[in-house]
Structures are given as C-alpha cells and as structure tokens.
N, C-alpha and C. Protein backbone atom coordinates (compact mmCIF):
# COMPACT_ATOMS: atom_id res chain seq x y z
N UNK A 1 105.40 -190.05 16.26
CA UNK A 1 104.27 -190.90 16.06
C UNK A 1 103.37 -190.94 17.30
N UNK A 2 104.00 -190.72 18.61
CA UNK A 2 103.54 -190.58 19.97
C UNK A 2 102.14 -189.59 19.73
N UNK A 3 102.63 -188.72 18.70
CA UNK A 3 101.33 -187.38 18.89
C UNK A 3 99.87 -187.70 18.57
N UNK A 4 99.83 -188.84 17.46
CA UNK A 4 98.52 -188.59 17.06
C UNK A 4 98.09 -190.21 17.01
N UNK A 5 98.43 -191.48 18.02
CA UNK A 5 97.95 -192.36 18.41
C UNK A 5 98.50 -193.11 19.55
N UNK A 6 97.06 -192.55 20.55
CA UNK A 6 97.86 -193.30 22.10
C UNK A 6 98.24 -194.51 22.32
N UNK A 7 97.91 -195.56 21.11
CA UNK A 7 98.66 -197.09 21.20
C UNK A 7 99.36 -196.89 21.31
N UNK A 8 100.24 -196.20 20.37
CA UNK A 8 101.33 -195.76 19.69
C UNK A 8 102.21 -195.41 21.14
N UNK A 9 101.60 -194.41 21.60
CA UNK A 9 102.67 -193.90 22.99
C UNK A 9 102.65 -194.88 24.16
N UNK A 10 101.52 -195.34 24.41
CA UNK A 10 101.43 -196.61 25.39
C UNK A 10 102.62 -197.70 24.95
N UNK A 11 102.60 -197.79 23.66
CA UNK A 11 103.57 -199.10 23.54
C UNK A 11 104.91 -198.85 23.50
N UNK A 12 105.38 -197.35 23.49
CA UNK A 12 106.83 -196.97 23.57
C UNK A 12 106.89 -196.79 25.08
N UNK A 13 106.20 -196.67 26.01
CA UNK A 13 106.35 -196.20 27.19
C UNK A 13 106.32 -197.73 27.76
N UNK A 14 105.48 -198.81 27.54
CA UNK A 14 105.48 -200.27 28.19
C UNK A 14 106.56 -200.78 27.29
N UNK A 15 107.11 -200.51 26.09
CA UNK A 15 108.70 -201.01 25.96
C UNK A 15 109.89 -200.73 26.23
N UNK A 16 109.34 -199.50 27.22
CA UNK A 16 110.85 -198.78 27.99
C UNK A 16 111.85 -198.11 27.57
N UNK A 17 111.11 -196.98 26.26
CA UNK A 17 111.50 -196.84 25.38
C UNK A 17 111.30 -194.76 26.00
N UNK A 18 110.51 -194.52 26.88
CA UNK A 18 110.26 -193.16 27.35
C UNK A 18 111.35 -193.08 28.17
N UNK A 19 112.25 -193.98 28.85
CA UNK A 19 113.38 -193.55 30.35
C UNK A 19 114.57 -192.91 29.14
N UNK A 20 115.04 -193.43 28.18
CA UNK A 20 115.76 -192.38 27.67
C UNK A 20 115.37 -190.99 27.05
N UNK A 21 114.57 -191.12 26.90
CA UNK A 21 114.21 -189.66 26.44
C UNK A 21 113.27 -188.57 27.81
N UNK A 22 113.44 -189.60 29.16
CA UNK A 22 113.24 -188.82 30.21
C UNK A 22 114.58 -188.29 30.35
N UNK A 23 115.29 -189.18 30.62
CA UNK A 23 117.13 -189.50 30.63
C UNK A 23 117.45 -187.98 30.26
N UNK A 24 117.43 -188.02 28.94
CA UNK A 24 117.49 -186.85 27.91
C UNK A 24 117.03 -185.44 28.60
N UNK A 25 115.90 -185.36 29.31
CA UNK A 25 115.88 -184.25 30.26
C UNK A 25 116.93 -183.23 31.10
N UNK A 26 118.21 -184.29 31.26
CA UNK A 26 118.57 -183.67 32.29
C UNK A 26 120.21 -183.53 31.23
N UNK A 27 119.94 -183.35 30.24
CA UNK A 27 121.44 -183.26 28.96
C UNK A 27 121.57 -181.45 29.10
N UNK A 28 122.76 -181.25 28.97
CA UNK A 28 123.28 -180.74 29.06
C UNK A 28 122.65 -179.13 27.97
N UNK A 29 122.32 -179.75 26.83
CA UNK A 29 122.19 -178.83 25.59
C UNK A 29 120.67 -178.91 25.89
N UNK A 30 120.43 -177.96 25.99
CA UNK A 30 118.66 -176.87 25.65
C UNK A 30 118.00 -177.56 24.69
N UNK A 31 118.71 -177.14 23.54
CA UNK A 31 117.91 -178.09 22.44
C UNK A 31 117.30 -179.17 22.52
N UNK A 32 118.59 -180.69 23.61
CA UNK A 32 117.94 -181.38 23.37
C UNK A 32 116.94 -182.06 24.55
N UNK A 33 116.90 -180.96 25.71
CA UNK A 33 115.93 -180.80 26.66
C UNK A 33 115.29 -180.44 26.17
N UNK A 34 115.00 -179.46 25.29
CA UNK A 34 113.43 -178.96 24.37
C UNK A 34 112.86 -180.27 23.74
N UNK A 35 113.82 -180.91 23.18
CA UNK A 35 113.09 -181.74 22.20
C UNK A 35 112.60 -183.03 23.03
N UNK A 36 113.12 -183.47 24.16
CA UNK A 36 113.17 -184.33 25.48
C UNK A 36 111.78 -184.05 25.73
N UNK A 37 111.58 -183.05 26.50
CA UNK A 37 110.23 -182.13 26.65
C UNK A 37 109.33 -182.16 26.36
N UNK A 38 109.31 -182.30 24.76
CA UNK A 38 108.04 -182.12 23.95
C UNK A 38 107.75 -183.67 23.11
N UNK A 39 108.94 -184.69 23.30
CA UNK A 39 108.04 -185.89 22.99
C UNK A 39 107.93 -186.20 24.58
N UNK A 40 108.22 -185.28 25.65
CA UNK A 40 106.89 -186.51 26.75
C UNK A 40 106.12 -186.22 26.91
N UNK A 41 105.86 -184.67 27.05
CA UNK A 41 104.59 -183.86 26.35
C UNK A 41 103.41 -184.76 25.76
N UNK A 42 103.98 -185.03 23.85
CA UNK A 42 103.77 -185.68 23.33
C UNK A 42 103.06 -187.23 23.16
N UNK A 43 103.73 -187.87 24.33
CA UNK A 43 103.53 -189.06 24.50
C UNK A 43 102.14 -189.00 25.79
N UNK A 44 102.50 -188.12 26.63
CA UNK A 44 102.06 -188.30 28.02
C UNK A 44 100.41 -187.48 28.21
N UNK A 45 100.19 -186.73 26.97
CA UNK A 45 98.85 -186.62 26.35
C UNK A 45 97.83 -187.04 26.71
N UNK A 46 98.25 -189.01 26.12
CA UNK A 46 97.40 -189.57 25.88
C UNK A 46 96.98 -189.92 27.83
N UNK A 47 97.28 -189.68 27.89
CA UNK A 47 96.31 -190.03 29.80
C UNK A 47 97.26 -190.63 30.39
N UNK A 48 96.21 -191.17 31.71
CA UNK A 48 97.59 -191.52 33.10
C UNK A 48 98.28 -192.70 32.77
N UNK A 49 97.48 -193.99 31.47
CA UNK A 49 98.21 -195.11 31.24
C UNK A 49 99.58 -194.60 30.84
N UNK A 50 99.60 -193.60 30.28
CA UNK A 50 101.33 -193.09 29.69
C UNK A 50 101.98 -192.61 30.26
N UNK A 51 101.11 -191.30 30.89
CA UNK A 51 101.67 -190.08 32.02
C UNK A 51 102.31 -190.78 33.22
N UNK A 52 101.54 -191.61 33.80
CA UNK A 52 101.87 -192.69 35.05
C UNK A 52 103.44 -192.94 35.24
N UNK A 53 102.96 -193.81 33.85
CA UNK A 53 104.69 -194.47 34.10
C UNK A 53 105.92 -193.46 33.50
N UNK A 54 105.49 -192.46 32.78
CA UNK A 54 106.67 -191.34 32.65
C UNK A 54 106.95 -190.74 33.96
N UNK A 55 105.87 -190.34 34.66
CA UNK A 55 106.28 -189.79 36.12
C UNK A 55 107.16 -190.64 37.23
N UNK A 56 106.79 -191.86 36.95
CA UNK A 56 107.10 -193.23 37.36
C UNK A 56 108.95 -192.80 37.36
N UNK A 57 109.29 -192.53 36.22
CA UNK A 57 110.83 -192.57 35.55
C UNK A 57 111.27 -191.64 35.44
N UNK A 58 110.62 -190.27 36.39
CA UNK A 58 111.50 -189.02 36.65
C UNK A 58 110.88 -188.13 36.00
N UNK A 59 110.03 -188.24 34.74
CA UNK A 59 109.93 -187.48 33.91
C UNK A 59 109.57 -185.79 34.50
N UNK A 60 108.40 -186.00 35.67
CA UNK A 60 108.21 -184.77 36.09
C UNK A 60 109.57 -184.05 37.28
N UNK A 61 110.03 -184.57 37.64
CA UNK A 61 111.36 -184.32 38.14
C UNK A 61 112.31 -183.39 37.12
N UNK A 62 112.63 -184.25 36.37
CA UNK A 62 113.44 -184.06 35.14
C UNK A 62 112.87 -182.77 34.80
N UNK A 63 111.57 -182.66 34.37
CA UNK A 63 110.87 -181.14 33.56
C UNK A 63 111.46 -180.09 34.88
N UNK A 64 111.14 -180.24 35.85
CA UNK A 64 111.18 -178.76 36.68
C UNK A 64 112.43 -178.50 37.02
N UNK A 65 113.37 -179.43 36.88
CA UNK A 65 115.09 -179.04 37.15
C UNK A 65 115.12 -178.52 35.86
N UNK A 66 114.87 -178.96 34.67
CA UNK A 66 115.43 -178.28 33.62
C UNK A 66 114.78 -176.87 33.66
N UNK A 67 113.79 -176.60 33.93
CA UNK A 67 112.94 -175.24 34.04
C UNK A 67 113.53 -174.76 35.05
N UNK A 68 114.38 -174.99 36.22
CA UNK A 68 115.34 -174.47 37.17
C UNK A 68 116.62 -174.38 36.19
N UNK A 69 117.13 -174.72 35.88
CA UNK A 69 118.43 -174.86 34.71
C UNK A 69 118.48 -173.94 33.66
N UNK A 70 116.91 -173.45 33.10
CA UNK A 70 117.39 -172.55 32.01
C UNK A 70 117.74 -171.61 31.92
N UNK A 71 117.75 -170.99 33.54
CA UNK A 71 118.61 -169.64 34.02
C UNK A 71 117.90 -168.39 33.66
N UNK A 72 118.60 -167.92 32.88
CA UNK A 72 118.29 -166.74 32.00
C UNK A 72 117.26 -167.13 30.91
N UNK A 73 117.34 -167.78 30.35
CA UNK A 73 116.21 -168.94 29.27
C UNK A 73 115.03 -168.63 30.02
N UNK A 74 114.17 -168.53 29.37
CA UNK A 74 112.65 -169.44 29.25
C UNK A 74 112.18 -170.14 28.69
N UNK A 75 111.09 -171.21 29.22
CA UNK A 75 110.61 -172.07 28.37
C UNK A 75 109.39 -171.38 27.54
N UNK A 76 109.17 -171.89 26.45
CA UNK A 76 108.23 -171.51 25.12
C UNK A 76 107.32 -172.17 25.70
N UNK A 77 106.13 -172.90 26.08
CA UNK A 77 105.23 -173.47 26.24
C UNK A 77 104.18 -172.78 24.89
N UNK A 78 104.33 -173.47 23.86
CA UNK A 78 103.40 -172.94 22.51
C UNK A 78 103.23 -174.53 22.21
N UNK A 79 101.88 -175.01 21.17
CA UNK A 79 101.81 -176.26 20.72
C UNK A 79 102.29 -176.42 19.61
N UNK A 80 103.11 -175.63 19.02
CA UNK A 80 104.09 -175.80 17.97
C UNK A 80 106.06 -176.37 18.58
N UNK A 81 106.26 -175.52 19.85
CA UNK A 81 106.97 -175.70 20.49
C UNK A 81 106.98 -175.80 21.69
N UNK A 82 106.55 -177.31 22.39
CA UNK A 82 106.55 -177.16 23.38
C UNK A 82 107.04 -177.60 24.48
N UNK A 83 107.59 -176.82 25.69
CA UNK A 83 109.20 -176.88 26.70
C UNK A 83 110.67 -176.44 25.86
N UNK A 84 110.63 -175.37 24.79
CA UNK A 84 111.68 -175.22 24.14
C UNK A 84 112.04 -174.30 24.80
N UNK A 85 113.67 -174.22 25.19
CA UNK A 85 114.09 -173.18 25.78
C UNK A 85 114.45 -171.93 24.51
N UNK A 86 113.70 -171.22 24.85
CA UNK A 86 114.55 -169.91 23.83
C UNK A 86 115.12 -168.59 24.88
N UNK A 87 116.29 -168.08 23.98
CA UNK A 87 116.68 -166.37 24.55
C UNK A 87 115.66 -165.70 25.14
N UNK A 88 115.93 -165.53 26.39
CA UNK A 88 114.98 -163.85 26.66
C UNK A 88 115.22 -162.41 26.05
C-alpha cells in the first residue's frame, strides 16, 4: 500500500512499523532481504519525510551490507523487482 500513497508510507514509518522490515534487511534468506528492500524502496519514495526516518533506523546501512552479503548474487535493481537478489 506504501507504493501508491505517501500518507500511507508516512503513517507506517511514524507508527514504527518500517524498523522491522529495516530489521528484515539483515535476515539471513535473500528472498526476504529482496522483499525487505523493495518495501523501503517502496515506502521511502515518497521523500525525506519517510526516507529520513528509514535512514534514521539503519535502513541505508542495512541495504549496503546486504549488497556486501550477496557474494556471488547480484542485486536486480528493475521496478518490477527491486533489490532482489538473483543467481549470476
């Protein structure tokens, strides 16, 4: 719902509702760092009122260790999929 109304992401991010799914960044499984990824992506869109406080809570931290982490992986950066780790 984050994607297509910035109330929408503003009010999950001021209910403290973005630190787990920053959290989620640093999990173990690809998948669900891809999917971690792409709702902060998602959320963090909408400008610095959102972006702010995701950075605030690691979020950009979180993205570049996992982009250090995917080893052999790369990330997809596509707007269908985006921060998904796939096979090289």
């Amino acid at each position: 719902m984050s994607t297509f109304k910035a109330v929408i992401a503003k009010a999950v991010v001021d209910a403290g509702a973005g630190q787990p799914v920053v959290d989620a960044l640093a999990h173990e499984d690809f998948e669900v760092v891809g999917a971690a990824a792409w709702a902060v992506e998602q959320m963090a869109q909408h400008g610095e009122s959102v972006a702010g406080p995701l950075i605030e809570q690691g979020a950009l931290k979180q993205l570049v260790d996992a982009t250090t982490r995917c080893g052999r992986l790369r990330l997809l950066c596509t707007p269908l999929a985006s921060g998904v780790c796939i096979v090289d």
